[in-house]
Every structure is written in structure tokens, then in C-alpha cells.
Protein backbone atom coordinates (compact mmCIF):
# COMPACT_ATOMS: atom_id res chain seq x y z
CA UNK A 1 17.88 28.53 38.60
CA UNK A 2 14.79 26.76 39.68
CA UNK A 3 13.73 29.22 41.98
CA UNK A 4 14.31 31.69 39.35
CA UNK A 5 12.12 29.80 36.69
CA UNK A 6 9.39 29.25 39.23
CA UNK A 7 9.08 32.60 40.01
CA UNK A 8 8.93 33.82 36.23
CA UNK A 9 5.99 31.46 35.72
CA UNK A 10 4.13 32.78 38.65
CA UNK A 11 4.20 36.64 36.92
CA UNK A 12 0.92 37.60 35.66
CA UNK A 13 3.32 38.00 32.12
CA UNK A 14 3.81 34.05 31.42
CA UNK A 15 0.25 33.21 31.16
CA UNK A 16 -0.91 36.13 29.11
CA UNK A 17 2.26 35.66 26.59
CA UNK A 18 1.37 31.96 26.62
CA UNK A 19 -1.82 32.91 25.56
CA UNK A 20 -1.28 34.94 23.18
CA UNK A 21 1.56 32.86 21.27
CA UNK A 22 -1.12 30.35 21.37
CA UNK A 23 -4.08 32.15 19.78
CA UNK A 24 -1.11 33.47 17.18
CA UNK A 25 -0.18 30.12 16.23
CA UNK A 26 -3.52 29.02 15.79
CA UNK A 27 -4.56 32.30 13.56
CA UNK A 28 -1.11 31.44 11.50
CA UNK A 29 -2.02 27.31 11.11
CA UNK A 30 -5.29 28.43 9.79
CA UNK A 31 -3.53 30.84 7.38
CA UNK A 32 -1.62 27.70 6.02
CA UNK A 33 -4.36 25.60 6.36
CA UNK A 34 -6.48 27.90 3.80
CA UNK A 35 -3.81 28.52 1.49
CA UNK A 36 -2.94 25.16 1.22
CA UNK A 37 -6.09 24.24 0.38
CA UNK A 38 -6.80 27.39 -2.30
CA UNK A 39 -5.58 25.64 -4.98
CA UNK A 40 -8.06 22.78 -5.08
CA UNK A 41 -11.06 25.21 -4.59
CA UNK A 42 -9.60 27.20 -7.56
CA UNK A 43 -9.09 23.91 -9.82
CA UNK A 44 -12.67 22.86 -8.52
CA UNK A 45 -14.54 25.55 -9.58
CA UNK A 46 -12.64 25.96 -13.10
CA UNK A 47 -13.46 22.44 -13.59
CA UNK A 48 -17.63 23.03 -12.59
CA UNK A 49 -17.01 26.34 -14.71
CA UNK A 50 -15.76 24.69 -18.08
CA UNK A 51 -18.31 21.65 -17.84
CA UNK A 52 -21.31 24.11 -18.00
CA UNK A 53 -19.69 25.42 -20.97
CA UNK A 54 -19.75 22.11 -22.75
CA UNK A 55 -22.11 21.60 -25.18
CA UNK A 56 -24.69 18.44 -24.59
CA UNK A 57 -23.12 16.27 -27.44
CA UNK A 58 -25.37 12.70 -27.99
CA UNK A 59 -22.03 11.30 -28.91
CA UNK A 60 -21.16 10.43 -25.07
CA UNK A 61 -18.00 9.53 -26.09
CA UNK A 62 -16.92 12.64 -27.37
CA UNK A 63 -18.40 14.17 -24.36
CA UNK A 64 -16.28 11.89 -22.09
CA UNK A 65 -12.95 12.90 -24.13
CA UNK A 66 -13.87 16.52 -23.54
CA UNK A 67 -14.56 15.81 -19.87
CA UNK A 68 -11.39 14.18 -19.64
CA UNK A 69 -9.49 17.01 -21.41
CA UNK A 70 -10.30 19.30 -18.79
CA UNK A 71 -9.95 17.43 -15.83
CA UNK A 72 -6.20 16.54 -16.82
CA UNK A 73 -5.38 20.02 -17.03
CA UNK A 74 -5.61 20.51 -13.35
CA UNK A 75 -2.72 19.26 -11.37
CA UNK A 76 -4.18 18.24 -8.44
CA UNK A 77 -7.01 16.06 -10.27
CA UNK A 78 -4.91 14.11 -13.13
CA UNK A 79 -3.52 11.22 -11.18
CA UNK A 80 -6.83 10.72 -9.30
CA UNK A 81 -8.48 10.94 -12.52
CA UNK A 82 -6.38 8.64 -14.28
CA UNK A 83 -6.85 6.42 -11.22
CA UNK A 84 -10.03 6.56 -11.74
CA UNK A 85 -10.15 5.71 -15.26
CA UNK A 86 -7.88 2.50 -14.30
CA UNK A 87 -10.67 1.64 -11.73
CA UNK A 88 -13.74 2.22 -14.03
CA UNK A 89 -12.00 -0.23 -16.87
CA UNK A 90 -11.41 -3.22 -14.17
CA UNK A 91 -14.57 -2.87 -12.08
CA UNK A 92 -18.42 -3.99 -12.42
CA UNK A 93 -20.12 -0.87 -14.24
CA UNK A 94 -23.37 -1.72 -12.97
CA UNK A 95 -22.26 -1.07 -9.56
CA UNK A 96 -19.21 1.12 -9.59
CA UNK A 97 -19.30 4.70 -7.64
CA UNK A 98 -17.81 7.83 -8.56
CA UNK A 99 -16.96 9.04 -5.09
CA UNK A 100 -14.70 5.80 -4.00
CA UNK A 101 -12.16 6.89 -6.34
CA UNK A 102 -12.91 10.90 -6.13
CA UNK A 103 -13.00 12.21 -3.18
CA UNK A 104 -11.35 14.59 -0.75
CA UNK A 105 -8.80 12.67 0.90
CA UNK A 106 -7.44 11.23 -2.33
CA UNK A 107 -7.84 14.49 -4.02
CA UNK A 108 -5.84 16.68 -1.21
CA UNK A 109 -3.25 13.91 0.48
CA UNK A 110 -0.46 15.60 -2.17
CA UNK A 111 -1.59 18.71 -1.25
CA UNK A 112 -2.00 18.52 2.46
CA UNK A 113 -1.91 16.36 6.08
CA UNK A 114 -5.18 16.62 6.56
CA UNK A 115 -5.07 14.38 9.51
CA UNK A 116 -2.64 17.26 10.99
CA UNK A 117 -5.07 19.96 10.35
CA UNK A 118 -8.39 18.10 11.91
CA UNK A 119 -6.69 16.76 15.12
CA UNK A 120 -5.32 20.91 15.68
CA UNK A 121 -8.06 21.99 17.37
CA UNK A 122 -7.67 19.06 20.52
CA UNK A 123 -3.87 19.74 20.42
CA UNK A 124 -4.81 23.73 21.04
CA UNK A 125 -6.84 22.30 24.06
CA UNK A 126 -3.81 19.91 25.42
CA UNK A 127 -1.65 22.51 24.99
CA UNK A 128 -3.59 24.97 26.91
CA UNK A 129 -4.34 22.85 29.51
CA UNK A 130 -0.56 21.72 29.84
CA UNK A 131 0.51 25.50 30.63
CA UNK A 132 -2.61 25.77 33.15
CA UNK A 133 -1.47 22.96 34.83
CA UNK A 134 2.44 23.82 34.90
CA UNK A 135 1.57 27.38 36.54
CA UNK A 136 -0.65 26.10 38.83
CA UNK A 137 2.10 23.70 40.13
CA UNK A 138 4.84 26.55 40.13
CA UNK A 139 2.12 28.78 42.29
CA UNK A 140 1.31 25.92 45.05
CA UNK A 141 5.50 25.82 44.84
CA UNK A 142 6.01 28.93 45.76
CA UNK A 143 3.30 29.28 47.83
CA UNK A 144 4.26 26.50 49.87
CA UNK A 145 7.06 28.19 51.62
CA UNK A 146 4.72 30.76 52.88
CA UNK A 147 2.01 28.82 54.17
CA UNK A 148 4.44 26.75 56.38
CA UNK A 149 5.68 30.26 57.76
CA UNK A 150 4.13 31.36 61.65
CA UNK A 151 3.61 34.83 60.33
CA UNK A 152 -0.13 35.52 59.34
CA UNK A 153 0.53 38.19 57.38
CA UNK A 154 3.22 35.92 55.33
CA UNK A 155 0.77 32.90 54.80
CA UNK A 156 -2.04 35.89 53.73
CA UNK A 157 0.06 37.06 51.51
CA UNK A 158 0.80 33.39 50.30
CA UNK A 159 -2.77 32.55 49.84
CA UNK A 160 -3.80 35.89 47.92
CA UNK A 161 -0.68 35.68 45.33
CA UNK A 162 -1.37 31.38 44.62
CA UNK A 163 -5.36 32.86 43.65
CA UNK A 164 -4.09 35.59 41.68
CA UNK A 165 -1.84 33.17 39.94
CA UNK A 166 -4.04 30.15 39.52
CA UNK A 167 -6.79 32.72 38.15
CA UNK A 168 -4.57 33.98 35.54
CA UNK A 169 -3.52 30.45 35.18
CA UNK A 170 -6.52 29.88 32.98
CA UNK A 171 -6.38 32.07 30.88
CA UNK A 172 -3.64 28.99 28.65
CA UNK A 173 -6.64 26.89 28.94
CA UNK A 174 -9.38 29.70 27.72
CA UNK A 175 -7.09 30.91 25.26
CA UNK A 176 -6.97 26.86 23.76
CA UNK A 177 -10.43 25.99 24.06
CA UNK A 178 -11.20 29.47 22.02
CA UNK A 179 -8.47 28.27 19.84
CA UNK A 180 -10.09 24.88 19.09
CA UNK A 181 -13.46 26.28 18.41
CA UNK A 182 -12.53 28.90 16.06
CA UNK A 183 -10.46 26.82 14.32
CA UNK A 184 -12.69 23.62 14.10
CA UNK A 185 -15.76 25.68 12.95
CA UNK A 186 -14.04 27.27 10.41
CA UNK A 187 -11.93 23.93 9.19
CA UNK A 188 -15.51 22.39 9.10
CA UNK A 189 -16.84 25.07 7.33
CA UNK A 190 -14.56 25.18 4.37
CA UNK A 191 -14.17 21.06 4.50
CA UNK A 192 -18.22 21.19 3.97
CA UNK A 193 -18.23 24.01 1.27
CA UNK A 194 -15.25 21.76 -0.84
CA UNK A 195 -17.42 18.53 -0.13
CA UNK A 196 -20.34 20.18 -2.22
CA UNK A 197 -18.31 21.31 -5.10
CA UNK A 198 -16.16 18.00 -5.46
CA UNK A 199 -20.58 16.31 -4.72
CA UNK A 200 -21.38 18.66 -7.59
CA UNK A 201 -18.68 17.38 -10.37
CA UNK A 202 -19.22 13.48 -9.03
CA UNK A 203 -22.78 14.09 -9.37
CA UNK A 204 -22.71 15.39 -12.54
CA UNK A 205 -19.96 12.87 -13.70
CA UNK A 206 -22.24 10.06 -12.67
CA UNK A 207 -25.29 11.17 -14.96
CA UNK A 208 -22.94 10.96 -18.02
CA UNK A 209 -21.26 7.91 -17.13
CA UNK A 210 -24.41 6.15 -16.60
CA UNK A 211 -25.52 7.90 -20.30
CA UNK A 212 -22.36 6.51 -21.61
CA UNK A 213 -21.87 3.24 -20.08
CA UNK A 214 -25.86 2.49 -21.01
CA UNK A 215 -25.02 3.40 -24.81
CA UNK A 216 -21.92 0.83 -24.50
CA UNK A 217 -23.94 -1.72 -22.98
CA UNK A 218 -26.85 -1.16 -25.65
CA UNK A 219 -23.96 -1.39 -28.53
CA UNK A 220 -23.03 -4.63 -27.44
CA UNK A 221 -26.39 -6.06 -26.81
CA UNK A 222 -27.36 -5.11 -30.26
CA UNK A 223 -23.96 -6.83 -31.45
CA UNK A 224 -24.72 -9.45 -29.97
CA UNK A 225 -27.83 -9.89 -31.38
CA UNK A 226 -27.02 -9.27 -34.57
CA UNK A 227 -24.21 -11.95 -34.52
CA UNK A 228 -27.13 -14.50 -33.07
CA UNK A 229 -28.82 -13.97 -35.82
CA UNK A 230 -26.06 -13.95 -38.36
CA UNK A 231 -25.04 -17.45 -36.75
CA UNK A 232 -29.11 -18.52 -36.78
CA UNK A 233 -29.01 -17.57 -40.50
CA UNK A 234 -25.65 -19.59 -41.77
CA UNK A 235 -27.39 -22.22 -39.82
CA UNK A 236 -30.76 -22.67 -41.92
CA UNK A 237 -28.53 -21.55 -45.13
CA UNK A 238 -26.25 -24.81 -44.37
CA UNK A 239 -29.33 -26.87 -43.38
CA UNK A 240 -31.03 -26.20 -46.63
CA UNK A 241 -27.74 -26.72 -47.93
CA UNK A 242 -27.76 -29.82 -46.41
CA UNK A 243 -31.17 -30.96 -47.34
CA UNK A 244 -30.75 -30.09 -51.53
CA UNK A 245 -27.82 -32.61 -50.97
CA UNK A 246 -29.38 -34.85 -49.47
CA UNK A 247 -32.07 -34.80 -51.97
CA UNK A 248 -29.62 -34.72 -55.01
CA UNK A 249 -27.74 -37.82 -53.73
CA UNK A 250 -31.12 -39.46 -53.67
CA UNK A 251 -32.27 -38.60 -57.15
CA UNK A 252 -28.83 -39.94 -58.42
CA UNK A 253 -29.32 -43.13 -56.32
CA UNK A 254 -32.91 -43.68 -57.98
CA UNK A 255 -30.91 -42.65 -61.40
CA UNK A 256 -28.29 -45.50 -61.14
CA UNK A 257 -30.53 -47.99 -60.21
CA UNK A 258 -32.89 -47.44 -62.90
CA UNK A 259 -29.75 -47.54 -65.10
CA UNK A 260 -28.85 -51.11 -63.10
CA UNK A 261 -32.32 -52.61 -63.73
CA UNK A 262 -32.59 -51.34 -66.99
CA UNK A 263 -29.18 -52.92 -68.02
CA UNK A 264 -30.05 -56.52 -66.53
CA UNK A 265 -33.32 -56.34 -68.68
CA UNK A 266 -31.31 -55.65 -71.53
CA UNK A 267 -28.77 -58.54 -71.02
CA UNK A 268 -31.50 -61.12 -70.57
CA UNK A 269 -33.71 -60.33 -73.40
């Protein structure tokens, strides 16, 4: 049985089918890779689409609500976003930042492992290597036997079939390495492409929010200095209050004892 394995790895088939399987598998992970990640780059651009089409309202507010309506009607943006919202209401505004709470990873870890997907291209290269290395071994196996042998001819023949093996050997680890470039440029290239749209709604979420969190903060600056000067207002009202009391409990003190004096004159005359 051994035998029988070894020498069906040391046919010029099992590397070249090993090969191939492995470029297939990589062409069909890259297939799932993209359409798993279609649906954000559809949602993405709907979402940069509609916002253009928003009017520039000076009521922030309502532009915020409108913002908010159309984010929420994507699937793979309403939790985030709602996350997000949570976030913005409990944190600092003066130094809070869009892309901790929206970004990629958050955005696509319902959607997809993308740990899985990035670490692909070195487990193409393992993988590769793995099937170079088991063929190798199975040709210095068989070609053990032969090179112990007395006959020339049979240790000749030994020598020439372990090269022709080993060299088509490598064609597991060629066939990986291609594998893990191809894959890892275009992975890259997509991951880059989705970091500029999701860079182009934070971006542009950012300008409003600072609009609308600067007309909040100037609404409640100008409350507050309204009520100052509400409170600085009762305050000289009560002190002049205070002071035509003061001065009316004096005059009636001056009153009675003019009344006193005037009384004690009477009685003596």
C-alpha cells in the first residue's frame, strides 16, 4: 500500500493535479471573497449616491435626520450606525472620531472573516510548499533502493527519475506562491478601493457633525448666557427691591419718632 502510494506521488500527474486544484481553489476563494463583499460596495455607494442628492439644509438637524434615514436603510450599516449614535451621545464631542466607530472591520465582521481571507495568501504558500516537500521525500524513497543497487545503469536510472521528480516537485510550490500573489494584490486592491469610499462618507460625515455639534454648542452658550443675565437682572431687581425697603422702614422710623417726641411735648405742656 505504501509502496503503491509512493509511487503515485512520484508520477509527473500528482504534482501537476496538485497544482492545479490549488490555483482552482484559490480562483474559487476569491470568487467568495468578492461576492461576499459586493454587498457593502453596493450599500456604500447608494449611501455616497443619496447624500449628494441631499439638499444643504442650515437646519443641521434636519440634515442629520435625513442622513440618518438613509444610512438605516442599509443592512449592513444600521447597527454600526446606531452604535455609533450610542457612542457620539456618551463621548467628549470635542474630540470624538468618526472612523473609531465606522470602519471596515466593524462594518464587514457580519458579513465576512476577514481575518480568513487576509491570512489566504500565506496558507496558499504553506500549502504549496507542504506538497513540494512530501514528493520530494517520496522521490529520495524510491530512489533510495536504486542507488544502493551495484548496477550502474540501475543507480543512473535512479538519479535521472529523483531530478525529474524533484523538478516537477515545484511546480506545488510555484503554483502557491502565484496563488498568494494574485490573490493578495487583488484582496489589497479591493480592501483599498472600499477604504476610500467608507474615507469618503466619514469624511463627509465629519464636516456636518462638526456643523452640527458647533450649532449645539453655540445654542447652549447663548442659553447660558441668557440665563446669567436673567439671574444678574432678578438680582439688581431684588437689590433695589431691597434698598426702597430699606428706605421705607427708615422714613416710618423717622415718622414714629416724630409722632413720640411730638406726643411727650404735648403731655408736658
Amino acid at each position: 500500500m505504501l509502496e503503491r502510494l509512493i509511487n503515485f506521488i512520484n508520477t509527473v500527474y500528482f504534482p501537476v493535479a496538485i497544482s492545479l486544484i490549488l490555483l482552482f481553489f484559490s480562483f474559487f476563494l476569491w470568487l467568495s471573497y468578492r461576492r461576499l463583499i459586493a454587498p457593502f460596495n453596493q450599500q456604500i455607494s447608494s449611501i455616497l449616491t443619496q447624500i449628494e442628492e441631499i439638499s444643504c439644509s442650515h437646519d443641521n438637524s434636519l440634515f442629520f435626520q435625513q442622513l440618518e434615514n438613509i444610512v438605516t436603510q442599509h443592512s449592513l450599516f444600521t447597527h454600526t450606525w446606531y452604535l455609533f449614535i450610542h457612542r457620539l451621545g456618551h463621548s467628549q464631542q470635542d474630540n470624538f472620531e468618526v472612523n473609531k466607530s465606522l470602519n471596515l472591520h466593524r462594518l464587514l465582521s457580519s458579513q465576512i472573516n476577514i481575518r480568513f481571507y487576509q491570512s489566504l495568501p500565506g496558507m496558499f504558500i504553506q500549502t504549496g510548499l507542504f506538497f513540494t516537500f512530501i514528493g520530494l521525500l517520496a522521490a529520495l524513497y524510491a530512489a533510495g533502493t536504486g542507488l544502493l543497487s551495484d548496477d550502474l545503469n540501475v543507480v543512473r536510472d535512479s538519479l535521472q527519475m529523483l531530478l525529474i521528480a524533484a523538478t516537477f516537485k515545484f511546480s506545488t510550490s510555484l503554483a502557491g506562491i502565484f496563488s498568494a500573489i494574485v490573490f493578495a494584490w487583488r484582496e489589497k486592491s479591493h480592501w483599498y478601493r472600499m477604504q476610500n469610499k467608507l474615507n469618503d462618507f466619514t469624511e463627509y460625515l465629519e464636516s456636518y457633525l462638526y456643523s452640527y455639534l458647533q450649532q449645539d454648542i453655540n445654542l447652549k452658550q447663548s442659553k447660558e448666557k441668557q440665563d446669567v443675565q436673567q439671574e444678574s437682572s432678578n438680582n439688581r431687581h431684588n437689590s433695589h427691591t431691597d434698598d426702597e425697603l430699606q428706605k421705607i422702614a427708615e422714613l416710618a422710623s423717622k415718622s414714629l419718632e416724630n409722632t413720640i417726641e411730638a406726643q411727650s411735648l404735648t403731655l408736658k405742656n
